[in-house]
N, C-alpha and C. Protein backbone atom coordinates (compact mmCIF):
# COMPACT_ATOMS: atom_id res chain seq x y z
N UNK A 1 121.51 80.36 96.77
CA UNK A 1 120.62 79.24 97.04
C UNK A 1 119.86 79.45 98.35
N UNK A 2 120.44 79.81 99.79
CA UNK A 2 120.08 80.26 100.60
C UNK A 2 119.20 80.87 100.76
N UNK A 3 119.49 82.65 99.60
CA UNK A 3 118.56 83.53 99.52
C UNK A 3 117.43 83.00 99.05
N UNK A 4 117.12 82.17 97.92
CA UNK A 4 115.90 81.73 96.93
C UNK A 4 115.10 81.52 98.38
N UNK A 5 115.80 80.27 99.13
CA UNK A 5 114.63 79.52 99.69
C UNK A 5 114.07 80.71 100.98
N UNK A 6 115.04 81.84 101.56
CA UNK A 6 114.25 82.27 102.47
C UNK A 6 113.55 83.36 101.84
N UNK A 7 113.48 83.47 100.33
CA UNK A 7 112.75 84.55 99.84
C UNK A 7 111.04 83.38 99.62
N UNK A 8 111.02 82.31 98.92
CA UNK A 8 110.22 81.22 99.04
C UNK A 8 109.57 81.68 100.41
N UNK A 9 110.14 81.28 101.26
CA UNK A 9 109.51 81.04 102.70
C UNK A 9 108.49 82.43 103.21
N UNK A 10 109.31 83.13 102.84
CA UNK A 10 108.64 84.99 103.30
C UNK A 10 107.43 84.92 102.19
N UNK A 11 107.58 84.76 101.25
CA UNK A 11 106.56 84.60 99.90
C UNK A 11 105.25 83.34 100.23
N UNK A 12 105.80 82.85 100.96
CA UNK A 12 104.76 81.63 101.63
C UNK A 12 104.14 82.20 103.00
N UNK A 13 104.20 82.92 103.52
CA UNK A 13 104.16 83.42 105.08
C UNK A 13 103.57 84.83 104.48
N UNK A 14 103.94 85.32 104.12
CA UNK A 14 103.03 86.51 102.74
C UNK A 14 101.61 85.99 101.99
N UNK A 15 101.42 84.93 101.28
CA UNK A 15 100.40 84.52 100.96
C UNK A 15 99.44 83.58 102.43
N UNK A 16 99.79 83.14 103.55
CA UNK A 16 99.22 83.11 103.91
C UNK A 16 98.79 84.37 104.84
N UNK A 17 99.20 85.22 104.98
CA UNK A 17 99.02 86.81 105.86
C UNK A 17 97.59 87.30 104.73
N UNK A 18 97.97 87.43 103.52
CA UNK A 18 97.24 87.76 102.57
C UNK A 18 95.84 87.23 102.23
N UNK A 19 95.59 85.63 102.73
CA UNK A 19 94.36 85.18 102.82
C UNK A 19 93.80 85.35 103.70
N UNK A 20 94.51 85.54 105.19
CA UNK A 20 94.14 85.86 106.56
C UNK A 20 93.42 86.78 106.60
N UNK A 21 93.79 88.05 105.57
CA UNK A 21 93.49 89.85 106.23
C UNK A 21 91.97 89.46 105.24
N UNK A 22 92.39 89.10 103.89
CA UNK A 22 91.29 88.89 102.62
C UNK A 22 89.90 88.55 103.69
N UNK A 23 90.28 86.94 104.22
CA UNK A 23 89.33 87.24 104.87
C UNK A 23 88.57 87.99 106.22
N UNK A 24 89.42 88.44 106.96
CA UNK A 24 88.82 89.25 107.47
C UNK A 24 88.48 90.73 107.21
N UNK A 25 88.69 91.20 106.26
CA UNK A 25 87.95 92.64 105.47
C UNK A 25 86.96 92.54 104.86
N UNK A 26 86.49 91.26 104.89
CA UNK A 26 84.94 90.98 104.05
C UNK A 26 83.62 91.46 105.52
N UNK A 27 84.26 91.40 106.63
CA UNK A 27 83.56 91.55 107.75
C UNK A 27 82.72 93.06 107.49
N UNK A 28 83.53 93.75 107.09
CA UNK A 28 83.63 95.36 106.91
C UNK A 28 84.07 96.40 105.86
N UNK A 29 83.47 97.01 105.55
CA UNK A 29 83.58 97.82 104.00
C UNK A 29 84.74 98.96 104.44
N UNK A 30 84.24 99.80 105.41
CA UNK A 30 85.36 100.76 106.20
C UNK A 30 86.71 100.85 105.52
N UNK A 31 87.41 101.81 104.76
CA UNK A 31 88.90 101.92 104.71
C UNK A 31 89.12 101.54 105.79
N UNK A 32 88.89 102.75 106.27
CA UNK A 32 89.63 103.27 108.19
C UNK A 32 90.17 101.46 108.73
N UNK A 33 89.15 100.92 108.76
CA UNK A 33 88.79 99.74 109.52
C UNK A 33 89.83 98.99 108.72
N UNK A 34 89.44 98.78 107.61
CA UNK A 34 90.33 97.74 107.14
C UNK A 34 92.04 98.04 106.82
N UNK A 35 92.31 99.21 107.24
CA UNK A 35 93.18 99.84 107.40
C UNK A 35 94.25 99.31 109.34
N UNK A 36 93.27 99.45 110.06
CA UNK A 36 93.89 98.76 110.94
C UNK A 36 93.48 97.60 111.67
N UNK A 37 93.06 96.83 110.26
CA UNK A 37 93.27 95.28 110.12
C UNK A 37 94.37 95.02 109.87
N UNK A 38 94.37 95.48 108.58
CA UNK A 38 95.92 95.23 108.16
C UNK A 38 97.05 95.24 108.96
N UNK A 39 97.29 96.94 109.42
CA UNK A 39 98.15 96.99 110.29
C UNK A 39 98.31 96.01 111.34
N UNK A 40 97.12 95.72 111.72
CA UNK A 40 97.34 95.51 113.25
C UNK A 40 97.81 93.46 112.55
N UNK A 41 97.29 93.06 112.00
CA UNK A 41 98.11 91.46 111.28
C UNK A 41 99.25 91.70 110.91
N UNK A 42 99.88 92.98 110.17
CA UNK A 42 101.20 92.66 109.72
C UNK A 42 101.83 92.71 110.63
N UNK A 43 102.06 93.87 111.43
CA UNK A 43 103.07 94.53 112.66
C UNK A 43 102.77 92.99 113.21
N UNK A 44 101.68 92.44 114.03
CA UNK A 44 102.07 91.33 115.06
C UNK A 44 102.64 90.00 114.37
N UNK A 45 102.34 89.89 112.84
CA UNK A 45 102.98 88.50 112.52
C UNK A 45 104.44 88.75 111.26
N UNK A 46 104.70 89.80 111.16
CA UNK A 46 106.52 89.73 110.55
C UNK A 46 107.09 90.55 111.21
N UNK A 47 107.86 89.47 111.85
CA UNK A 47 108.92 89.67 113.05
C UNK A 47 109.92 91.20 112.83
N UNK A 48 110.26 91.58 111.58
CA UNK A 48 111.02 92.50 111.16
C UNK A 48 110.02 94.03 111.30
N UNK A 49 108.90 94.13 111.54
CA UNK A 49 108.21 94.89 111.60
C UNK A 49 108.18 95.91 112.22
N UNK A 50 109.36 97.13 112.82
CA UNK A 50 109.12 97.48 113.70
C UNK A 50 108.36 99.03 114.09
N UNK A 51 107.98 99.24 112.72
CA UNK A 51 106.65 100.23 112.79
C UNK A 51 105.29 99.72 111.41
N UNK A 52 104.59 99.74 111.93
CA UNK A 52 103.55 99.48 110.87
C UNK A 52 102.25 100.22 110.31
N UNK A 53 102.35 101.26 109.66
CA UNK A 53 100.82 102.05 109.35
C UNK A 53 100.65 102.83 108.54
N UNK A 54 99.65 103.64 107.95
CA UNK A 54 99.76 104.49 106.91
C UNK A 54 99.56 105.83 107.07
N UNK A 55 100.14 106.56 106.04
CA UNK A 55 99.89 107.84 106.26
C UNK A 55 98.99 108.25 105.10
N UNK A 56 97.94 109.33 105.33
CA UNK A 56 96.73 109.55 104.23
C UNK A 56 97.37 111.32 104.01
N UNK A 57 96.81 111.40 102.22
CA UNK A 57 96.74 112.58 102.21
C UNK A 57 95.33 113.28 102.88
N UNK A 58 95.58 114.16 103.46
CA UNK A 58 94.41 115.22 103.84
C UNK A 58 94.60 116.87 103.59
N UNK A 59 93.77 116.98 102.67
CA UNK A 59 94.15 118.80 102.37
C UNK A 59 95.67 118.89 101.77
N UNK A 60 96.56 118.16 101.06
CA UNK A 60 97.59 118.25 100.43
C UNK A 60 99.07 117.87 101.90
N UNK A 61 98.35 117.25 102.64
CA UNK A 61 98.92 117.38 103.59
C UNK A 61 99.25 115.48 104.20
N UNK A 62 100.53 114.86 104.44
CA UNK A 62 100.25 113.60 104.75
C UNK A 62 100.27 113.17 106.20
N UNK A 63 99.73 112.46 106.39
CA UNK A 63 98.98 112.75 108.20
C UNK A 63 98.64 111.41 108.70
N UNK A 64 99.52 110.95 109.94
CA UNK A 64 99.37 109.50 110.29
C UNK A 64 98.06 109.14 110.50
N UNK A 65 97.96 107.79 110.06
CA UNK A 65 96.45 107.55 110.19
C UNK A 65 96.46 105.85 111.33
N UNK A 66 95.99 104.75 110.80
CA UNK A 66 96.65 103.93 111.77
C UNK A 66 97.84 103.45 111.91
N UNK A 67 98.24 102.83 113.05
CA UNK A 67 99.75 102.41 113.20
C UNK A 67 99.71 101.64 114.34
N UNK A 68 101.05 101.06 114.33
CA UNK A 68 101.42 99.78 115.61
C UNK A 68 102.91 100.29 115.26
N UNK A 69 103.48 100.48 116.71
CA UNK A 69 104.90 100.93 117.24
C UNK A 69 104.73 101.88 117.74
N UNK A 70 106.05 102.67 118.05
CA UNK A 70 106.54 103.69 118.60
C UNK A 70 105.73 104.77 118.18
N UNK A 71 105.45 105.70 118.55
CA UNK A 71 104.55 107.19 118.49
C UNK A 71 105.69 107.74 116.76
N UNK A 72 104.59 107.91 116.22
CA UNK A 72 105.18 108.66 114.75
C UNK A 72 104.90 110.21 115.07
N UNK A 73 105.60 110.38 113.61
CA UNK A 73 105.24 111.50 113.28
C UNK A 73 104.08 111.69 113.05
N UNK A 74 103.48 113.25 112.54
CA UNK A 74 102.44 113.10 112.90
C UNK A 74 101.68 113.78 110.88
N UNK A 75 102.68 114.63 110.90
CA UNK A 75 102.29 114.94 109.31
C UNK A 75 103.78 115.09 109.13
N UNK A 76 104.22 114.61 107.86
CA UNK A 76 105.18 114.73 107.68
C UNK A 76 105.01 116.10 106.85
N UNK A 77 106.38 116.58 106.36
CA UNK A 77 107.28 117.96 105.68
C UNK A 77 106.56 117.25 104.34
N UNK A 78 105.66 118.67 103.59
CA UNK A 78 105.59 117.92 101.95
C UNK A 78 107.13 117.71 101.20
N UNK A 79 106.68 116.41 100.75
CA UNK A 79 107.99 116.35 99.33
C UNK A 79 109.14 116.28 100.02
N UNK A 80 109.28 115.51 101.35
CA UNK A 80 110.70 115.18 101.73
C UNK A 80 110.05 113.64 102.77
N UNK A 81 111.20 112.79 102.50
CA UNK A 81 111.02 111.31 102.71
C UNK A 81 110.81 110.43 101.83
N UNK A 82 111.01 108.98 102.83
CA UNK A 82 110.13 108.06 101.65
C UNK A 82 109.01 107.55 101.53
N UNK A 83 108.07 108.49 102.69
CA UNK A 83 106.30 108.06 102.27
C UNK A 83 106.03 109.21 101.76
N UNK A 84 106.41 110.62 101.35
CA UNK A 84 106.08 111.63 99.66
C UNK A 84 106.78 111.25 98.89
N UNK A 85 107.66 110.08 98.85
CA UNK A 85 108.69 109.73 97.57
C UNK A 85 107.81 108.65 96.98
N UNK A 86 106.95 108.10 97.90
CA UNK A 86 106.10 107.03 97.16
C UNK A 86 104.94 107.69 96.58
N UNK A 87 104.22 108.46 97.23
CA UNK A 87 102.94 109.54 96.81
C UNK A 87 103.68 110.17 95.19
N UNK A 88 104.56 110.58 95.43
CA UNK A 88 105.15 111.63 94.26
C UNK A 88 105.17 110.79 92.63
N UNK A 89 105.78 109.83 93.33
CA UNK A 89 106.37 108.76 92.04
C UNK A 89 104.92 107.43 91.98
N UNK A 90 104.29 107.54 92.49
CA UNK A 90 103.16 106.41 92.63
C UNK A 90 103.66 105.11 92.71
N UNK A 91 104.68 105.09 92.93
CA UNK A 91 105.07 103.26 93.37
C UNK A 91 105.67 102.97 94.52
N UNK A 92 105.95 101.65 95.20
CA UNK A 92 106.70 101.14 96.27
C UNK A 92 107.80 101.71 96.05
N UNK A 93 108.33 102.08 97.34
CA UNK A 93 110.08 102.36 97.29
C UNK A 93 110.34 101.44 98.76
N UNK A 94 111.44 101.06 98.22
CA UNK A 94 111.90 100.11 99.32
C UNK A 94 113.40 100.59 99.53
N UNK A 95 113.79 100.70 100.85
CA UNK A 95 115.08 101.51 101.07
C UNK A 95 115.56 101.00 101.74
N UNK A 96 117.12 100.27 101.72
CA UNK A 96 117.38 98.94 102.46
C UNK A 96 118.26 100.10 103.74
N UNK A 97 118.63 101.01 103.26
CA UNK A 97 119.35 101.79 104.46
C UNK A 97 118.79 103.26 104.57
N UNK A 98 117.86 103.36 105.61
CA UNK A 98 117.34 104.76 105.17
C UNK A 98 118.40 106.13 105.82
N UNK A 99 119.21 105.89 106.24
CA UNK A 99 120.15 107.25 106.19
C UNK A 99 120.95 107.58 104.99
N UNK A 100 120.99 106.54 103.91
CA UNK A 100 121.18 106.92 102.56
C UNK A 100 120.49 107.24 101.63
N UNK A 101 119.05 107.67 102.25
CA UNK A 101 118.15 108.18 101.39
C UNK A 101 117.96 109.59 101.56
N UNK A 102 118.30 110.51 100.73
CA UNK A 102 118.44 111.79 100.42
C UNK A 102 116.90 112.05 101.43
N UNK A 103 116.89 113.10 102.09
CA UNK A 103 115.54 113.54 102.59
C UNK A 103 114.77 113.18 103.79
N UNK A 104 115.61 111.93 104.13
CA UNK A 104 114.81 110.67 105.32
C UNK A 104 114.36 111.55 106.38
N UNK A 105 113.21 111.17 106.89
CA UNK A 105 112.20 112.08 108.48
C UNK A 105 112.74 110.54 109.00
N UNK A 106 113.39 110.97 110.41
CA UNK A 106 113.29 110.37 111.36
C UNK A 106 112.48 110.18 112.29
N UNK A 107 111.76 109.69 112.24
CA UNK A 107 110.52 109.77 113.29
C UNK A 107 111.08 109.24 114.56
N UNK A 108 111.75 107.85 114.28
CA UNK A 108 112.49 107.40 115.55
C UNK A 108 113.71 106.76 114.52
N UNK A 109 114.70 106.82 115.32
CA UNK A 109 116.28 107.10 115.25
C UNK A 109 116.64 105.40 115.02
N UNK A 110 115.57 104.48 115.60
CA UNK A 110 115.97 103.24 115.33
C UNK A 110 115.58 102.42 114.16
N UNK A 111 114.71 103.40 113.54
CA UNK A 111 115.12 102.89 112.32
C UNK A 111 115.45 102.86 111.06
N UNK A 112 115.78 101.78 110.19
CA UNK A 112 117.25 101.55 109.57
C UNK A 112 116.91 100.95 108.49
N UNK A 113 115.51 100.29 107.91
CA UNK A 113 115.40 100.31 106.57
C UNK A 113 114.16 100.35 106.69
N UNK A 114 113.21 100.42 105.17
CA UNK A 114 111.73 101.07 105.16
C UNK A 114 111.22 100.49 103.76
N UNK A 115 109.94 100.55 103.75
CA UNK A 115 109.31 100.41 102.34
C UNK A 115 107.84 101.19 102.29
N UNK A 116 108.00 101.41 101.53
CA UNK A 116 106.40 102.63 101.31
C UNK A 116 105.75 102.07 100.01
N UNK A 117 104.06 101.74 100.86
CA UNK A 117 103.72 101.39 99.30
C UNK A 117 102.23 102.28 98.89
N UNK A 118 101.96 102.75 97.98
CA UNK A 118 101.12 103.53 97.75
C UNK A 118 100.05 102.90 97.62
N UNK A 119 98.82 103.89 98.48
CA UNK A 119 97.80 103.13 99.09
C UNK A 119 96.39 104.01 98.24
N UNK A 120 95.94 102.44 97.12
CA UNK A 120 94.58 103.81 96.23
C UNK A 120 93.41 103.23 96.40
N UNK A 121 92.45 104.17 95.90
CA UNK A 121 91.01 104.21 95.99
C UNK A 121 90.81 103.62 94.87
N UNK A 122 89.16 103.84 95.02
CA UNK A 122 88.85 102.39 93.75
C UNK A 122 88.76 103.48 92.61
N UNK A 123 89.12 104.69 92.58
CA UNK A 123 89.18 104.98 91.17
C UNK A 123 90.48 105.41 90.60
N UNK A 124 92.09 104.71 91.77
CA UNK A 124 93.06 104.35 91.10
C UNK A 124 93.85 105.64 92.18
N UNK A 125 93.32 106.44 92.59
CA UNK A 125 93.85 107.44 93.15
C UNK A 125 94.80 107.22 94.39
N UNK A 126 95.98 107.75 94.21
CA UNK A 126 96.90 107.87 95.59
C UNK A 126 96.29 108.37 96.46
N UNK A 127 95.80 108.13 97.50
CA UNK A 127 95.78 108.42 98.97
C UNK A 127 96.21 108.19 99.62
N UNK A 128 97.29 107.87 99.96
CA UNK A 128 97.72 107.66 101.01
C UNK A 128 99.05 106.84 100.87
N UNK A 129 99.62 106.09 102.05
CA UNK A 129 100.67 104.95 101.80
C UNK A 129 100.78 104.44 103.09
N UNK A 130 101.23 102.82 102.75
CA UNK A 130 101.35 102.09 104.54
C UNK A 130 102.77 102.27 103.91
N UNK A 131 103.12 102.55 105.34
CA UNK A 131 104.89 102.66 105.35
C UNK A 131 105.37 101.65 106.88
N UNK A 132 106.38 101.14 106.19
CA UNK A 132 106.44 99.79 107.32
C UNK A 132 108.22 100.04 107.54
N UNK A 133 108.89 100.59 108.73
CA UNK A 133 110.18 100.43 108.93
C UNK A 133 110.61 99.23 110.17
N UNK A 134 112.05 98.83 109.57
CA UNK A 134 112.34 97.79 110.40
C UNK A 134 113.65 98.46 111.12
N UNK A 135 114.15 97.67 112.42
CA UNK A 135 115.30 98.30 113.06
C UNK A 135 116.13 97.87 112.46
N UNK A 136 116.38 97.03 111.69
CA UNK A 136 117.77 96.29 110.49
C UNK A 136 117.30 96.77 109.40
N UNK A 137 118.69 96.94 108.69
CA UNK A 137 119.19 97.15 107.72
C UNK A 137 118.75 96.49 106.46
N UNK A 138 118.53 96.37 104.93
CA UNK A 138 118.59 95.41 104.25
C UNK A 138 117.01 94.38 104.66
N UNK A 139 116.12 95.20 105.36
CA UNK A 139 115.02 93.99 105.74
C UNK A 139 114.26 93.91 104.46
N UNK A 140 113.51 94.63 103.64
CA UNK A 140 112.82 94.57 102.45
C UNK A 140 113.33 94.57 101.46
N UNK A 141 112.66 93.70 100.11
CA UNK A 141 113.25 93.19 99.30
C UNK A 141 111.60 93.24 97.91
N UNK A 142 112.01 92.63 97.12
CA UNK A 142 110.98 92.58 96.12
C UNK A 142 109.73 91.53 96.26
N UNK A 143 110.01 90.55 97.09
CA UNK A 143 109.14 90.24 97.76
C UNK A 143 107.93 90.39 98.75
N UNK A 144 108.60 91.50 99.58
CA UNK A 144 107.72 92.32 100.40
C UNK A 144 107.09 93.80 99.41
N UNK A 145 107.91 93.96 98.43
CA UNK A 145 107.02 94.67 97.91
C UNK A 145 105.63 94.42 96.99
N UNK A 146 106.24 92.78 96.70
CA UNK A 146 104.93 92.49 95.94
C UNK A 146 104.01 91.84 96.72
N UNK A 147 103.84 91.43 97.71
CA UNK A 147 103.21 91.19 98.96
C UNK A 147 102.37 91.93 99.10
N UNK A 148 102.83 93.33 100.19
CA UNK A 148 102.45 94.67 100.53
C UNK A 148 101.23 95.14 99.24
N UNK A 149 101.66 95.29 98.27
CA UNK A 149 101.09 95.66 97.19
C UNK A 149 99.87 95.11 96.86
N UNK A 150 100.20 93.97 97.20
CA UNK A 150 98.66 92.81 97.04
C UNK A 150 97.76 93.09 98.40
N UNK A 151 98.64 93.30 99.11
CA UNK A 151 97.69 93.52 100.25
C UNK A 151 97.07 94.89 100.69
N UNK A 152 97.32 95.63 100.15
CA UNK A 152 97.28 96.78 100.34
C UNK A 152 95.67 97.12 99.36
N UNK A 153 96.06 97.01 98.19
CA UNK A 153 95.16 96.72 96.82
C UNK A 153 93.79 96.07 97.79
N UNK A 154 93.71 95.43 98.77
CA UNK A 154 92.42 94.89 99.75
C UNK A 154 92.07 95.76 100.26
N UNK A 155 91.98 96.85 100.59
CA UNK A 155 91.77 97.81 101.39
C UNK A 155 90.36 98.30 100.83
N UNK A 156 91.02 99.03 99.36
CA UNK A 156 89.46 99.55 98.84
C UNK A 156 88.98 98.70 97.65
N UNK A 157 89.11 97.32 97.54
CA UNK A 157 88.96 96.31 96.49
C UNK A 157 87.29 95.77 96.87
């Protein structure tokens, strides 16, 4: 009962994040740009946020693009993690403990769960993914993935 209502609440605080960014990406056509719109609204308004940005393919290669937190990596190893586990498989992966995920890049050591959601162009294509890790455990859920997903989908919409 607990869970329902604080999944409700995140799902309410999600749709309004989601009208917020909506409208401000109408300002500007720009991926790039509306790329760290996004970022830069999610990281400052969900508290659990403690890296926020995406990584783009370039030349077969995935390569930080914007972000809010700690200094990332910078291209990750092809085909190991969970932002090429989302590229590979084309969907959100959400990983409530990422040292139990076969493959995990540590970029920074503090953190402890993750969600990757695959980030496409308007003719459906993977490019990229915002990958969002938190310092707790268990922070993402199916809610934030269907969130993320909607919001993400704004980028090149």
């Amino acid at each position: 009962m607990m869970e329902d209502k604080l999944k409700a609440r995140k799902a309410r605080r999600y749709g309004r994040l989601h009208d917020q960014i909506e409208e401000l990406l109408k300002k500007c056509e720009l991926p790039r740009a509306r790329m760290a719109t996004v970022t830069a609204v999610l990281h400052q308004k969900m508290d659990k946020f403690f890296w926020t940005g995406f990584y783009l393919l370039t030349d077969g290669e995935l390569i930080v693009g914007n972000y809010q937190g700690p200094v990332a990596c910078m291209v990750l190893a092809k085909d190991t993690g969970v932002c090429w586990a989302g590229i590979n498989q084309q969907e959100t992966i959400v990983v409530p403990d990422v040292h139990a995920f076969p493959g995990h890049i540590a970029c920074d050591s503090r953190s402890q769960s993750e969600i990757v959601v695959p980030l496409k162009n308007k003719a459906g294509e993977v490019v990229g993914v915002l990958d969002v890790d938190s310092s707790e455990k268990n922070t993402f859920d199916e809610v934030d993935a269907e969130w993320l997903e909607k919001i993400v989908g704004l980028i090149y919409a």
